[in-house]
N, C-alpha and C. Protein backbone atom coordinates (compact mmCIF):
# COMPACT_ATOMS: atom_id res chain seq x y z
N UNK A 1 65.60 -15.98 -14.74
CA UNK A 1 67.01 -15.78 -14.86
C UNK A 1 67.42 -16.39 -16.19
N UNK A 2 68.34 -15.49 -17.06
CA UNK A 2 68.73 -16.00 -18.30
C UNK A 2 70.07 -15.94 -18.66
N UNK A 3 71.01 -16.39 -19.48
CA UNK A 3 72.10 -16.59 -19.59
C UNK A 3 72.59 -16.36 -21.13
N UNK A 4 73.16 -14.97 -21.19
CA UNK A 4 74.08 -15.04 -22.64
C UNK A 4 74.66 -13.68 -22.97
N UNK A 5 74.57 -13.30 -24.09
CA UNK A 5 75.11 -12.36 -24.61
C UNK A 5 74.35 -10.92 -24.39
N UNK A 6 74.75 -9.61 -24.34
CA UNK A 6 73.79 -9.04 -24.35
C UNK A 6 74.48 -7.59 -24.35
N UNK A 7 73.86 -6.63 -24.52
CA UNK A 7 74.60 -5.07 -25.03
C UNK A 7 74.12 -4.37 -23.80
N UNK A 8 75.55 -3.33 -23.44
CA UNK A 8 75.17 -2.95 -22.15
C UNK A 8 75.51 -1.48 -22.36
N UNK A 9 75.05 -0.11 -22.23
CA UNK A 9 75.65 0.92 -22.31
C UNK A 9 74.56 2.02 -22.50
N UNK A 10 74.92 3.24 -23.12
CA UNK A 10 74.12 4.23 -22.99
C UNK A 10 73.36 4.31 -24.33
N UNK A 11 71.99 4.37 -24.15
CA UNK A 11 71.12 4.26 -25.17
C UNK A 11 70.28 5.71 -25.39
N UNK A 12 69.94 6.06 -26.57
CA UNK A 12 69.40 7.41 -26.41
C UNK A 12 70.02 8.27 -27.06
N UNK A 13 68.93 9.64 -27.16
CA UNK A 13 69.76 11.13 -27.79
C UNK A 13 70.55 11.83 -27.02
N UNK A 14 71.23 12.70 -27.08
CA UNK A 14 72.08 13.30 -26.48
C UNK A 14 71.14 14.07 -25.16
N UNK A 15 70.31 14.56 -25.79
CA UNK A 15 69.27 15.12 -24.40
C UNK A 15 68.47 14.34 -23.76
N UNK A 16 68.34 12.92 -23.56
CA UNK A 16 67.72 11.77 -22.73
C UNK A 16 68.40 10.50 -23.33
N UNK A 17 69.41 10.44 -22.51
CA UNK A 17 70.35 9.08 -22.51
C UNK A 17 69.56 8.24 -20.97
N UNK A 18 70.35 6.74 -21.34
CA UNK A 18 69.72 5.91 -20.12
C UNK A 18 70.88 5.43 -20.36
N UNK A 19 71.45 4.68 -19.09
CA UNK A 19 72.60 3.55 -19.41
C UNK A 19 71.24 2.33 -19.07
N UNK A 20 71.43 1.59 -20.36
CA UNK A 20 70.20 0.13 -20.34
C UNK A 20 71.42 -0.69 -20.41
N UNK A 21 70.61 -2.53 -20.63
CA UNK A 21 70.79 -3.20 -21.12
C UNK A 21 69.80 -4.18 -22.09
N UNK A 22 70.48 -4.85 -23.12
CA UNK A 22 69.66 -4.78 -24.03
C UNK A 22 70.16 -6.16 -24.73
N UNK A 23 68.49 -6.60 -25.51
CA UNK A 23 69.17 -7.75 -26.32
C UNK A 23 68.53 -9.03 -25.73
N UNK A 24 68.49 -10.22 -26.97
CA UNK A 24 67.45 -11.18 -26.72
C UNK A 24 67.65 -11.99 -25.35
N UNK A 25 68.67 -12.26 -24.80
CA UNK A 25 69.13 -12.64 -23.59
C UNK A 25 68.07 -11.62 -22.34
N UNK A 26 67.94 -10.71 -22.76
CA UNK A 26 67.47 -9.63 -21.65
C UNK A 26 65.65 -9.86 -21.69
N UNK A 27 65.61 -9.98 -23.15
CA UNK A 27 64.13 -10.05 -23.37
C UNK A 27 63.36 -11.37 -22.87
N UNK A 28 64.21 -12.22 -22.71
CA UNK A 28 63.95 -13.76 -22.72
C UNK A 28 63.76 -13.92 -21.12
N UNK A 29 64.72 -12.94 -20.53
CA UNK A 29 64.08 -13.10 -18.78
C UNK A 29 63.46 -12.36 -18.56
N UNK A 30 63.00 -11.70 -19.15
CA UNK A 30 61.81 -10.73 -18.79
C UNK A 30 60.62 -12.14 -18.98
N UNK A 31 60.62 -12.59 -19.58
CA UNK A 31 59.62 -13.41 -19.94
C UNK A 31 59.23 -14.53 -19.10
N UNK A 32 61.02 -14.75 -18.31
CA UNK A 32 61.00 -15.70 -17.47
C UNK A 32 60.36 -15.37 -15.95
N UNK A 33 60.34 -13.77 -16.04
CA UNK A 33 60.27 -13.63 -14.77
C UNK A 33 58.59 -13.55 -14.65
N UNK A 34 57.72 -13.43 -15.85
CA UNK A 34 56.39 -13.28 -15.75
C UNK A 34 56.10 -14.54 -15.43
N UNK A 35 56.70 -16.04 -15.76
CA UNK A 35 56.38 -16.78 -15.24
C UNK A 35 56.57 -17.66 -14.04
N UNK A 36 57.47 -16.48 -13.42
CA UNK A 36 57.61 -17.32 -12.06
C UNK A 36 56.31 -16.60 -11.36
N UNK A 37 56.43 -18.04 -10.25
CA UNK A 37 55.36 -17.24 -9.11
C UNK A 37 55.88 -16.66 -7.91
N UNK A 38 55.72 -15.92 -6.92
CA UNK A 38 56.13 -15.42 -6.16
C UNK A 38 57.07 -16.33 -4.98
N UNK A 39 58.05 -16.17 -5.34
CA UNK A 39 59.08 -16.39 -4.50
C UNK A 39 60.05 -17.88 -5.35
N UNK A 40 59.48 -18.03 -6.25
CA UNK A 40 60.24 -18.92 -7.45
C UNK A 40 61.03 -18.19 -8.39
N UNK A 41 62.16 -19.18 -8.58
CA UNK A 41 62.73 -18.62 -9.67
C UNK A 41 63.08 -19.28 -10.64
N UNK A 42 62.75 -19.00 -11.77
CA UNK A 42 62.53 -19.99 -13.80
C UNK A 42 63.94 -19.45 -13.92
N UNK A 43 64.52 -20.22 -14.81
CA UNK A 43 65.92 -20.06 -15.45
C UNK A 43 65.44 -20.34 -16.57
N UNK A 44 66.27 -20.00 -17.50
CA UNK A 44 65.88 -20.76 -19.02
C UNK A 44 66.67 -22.13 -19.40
N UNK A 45 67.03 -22.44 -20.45
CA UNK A 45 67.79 -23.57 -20.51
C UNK A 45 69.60 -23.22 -20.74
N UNK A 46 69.76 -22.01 -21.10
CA UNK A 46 71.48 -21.58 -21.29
C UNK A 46 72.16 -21.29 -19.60
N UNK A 47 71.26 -21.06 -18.94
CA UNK A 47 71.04 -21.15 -17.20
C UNK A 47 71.35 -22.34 -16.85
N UNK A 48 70.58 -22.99 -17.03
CA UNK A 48 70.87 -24.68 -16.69
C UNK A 48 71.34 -25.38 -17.19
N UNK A 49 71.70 -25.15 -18.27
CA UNK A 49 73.28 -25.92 -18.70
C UNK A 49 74.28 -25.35 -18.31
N UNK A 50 74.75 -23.70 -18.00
CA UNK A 50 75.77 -23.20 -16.97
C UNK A 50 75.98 -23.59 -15.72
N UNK A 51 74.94 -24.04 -15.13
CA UNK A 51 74.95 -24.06 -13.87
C UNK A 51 75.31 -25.43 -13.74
N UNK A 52 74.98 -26.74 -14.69
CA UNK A 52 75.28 -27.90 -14.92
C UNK A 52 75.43 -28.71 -13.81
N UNK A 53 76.42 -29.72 -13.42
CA UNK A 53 75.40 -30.36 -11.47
C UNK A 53 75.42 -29.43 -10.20
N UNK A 54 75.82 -28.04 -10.38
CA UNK A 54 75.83 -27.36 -8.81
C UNK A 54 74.67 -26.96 -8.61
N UNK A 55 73.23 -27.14 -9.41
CA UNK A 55 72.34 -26.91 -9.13
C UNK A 55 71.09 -28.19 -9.53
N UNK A 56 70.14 -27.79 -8.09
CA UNK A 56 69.00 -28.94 -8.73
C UNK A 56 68.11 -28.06 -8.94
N UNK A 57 67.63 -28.39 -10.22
CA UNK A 57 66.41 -28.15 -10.64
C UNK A 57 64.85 -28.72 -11.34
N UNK A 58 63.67 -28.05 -11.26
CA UNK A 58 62.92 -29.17 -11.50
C UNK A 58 62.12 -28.79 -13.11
N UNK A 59 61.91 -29.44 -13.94
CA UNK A 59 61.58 -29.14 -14.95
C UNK A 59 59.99 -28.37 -15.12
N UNK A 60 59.78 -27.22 -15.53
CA UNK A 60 58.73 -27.26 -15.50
C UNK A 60 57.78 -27.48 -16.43
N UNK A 61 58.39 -27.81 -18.08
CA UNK A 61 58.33 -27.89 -18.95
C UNK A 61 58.23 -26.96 -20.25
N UNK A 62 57.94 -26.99 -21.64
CA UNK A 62 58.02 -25.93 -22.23
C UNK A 62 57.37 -24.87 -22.36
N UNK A 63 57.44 -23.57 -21.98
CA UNK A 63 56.39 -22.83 -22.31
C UNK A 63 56.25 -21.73 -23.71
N UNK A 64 55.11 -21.25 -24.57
CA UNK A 64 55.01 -20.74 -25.46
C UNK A 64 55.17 -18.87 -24.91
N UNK A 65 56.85 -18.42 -25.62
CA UNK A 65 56.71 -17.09 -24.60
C UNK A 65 56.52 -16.10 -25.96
N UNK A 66 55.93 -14.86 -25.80
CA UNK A 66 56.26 -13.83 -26.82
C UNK A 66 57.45 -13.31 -27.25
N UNK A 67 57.51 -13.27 -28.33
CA UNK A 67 58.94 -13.17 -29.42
C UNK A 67 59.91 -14.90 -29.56
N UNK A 68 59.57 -15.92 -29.33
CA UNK A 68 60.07 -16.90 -29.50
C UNK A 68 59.30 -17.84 -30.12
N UNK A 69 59.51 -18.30 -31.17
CA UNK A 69 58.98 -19.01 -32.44
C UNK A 69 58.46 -20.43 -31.75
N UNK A 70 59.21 -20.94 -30.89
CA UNK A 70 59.52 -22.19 -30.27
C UNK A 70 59.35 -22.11 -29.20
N UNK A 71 58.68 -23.32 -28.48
CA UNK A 71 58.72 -23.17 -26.96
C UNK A 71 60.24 -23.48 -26.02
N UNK A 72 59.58 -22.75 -25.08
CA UNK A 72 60.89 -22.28 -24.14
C UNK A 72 60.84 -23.31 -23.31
N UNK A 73 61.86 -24.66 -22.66
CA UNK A 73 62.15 -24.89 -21.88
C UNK A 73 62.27 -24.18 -20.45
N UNK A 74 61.28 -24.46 -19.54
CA UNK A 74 62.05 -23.95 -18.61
C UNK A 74 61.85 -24.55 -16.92
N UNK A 75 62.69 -24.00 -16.09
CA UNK A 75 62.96 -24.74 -15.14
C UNK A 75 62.91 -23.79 -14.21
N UNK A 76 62.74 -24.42 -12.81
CA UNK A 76 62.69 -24.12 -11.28
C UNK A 76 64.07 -24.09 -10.28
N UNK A 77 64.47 -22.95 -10.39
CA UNK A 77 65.86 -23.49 -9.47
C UNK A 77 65.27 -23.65 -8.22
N UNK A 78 66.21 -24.56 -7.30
CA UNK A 78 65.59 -25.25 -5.97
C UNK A 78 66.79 -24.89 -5.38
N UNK A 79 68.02 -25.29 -5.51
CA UNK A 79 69.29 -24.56 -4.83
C UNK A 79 70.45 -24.67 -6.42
N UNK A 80 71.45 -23.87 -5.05
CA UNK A 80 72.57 -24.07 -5.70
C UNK A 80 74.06 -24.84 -4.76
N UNK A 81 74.96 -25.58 -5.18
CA UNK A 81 75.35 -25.88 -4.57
C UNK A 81 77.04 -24.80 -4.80
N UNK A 82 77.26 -24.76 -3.19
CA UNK A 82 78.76 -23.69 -3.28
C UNK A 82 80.60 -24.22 -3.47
């Protein structure tokens, strides 16, 4: 799960349109989601500073993802609080 900006609408030629979404926010949980394991869920760090104390989470530390220069913080959500 990732948190930010991101382009949403119809992509394509006039004879094969898609409504996508798109953009580094989008690419970045894709990335997150390869590293969860089944039935976990990774947030990134713009996640967990949104979510700020209504959620605990556990660090899992940084990982090296494709297309990001820098390693990625990332974390385990455990709950949320309502």
């Amino acid at each position: 799960m990732n948190t930010g900006p991101a382009v949403v609408g119809n992509v394509g030629a006039d004879d094969q349109r898609s409504f996508t979404v798109i953009g580094d926010t989008i690419n970045l949980a894709a990335r997150l989601q390869v590293q969860a394991r089944a039935g976990q869920i990774v947030v990134g760090p713009a996640t967990r500073d949104d979510l700020g104390g209504r959620a605990a989470v556990i660090p899992l530390g940084p990982a090296q993802l494709k297309g990001k220069r820098e390693p990625v913080p990332l974390y385990q959500l455990v709950s949320v609080a309502s």
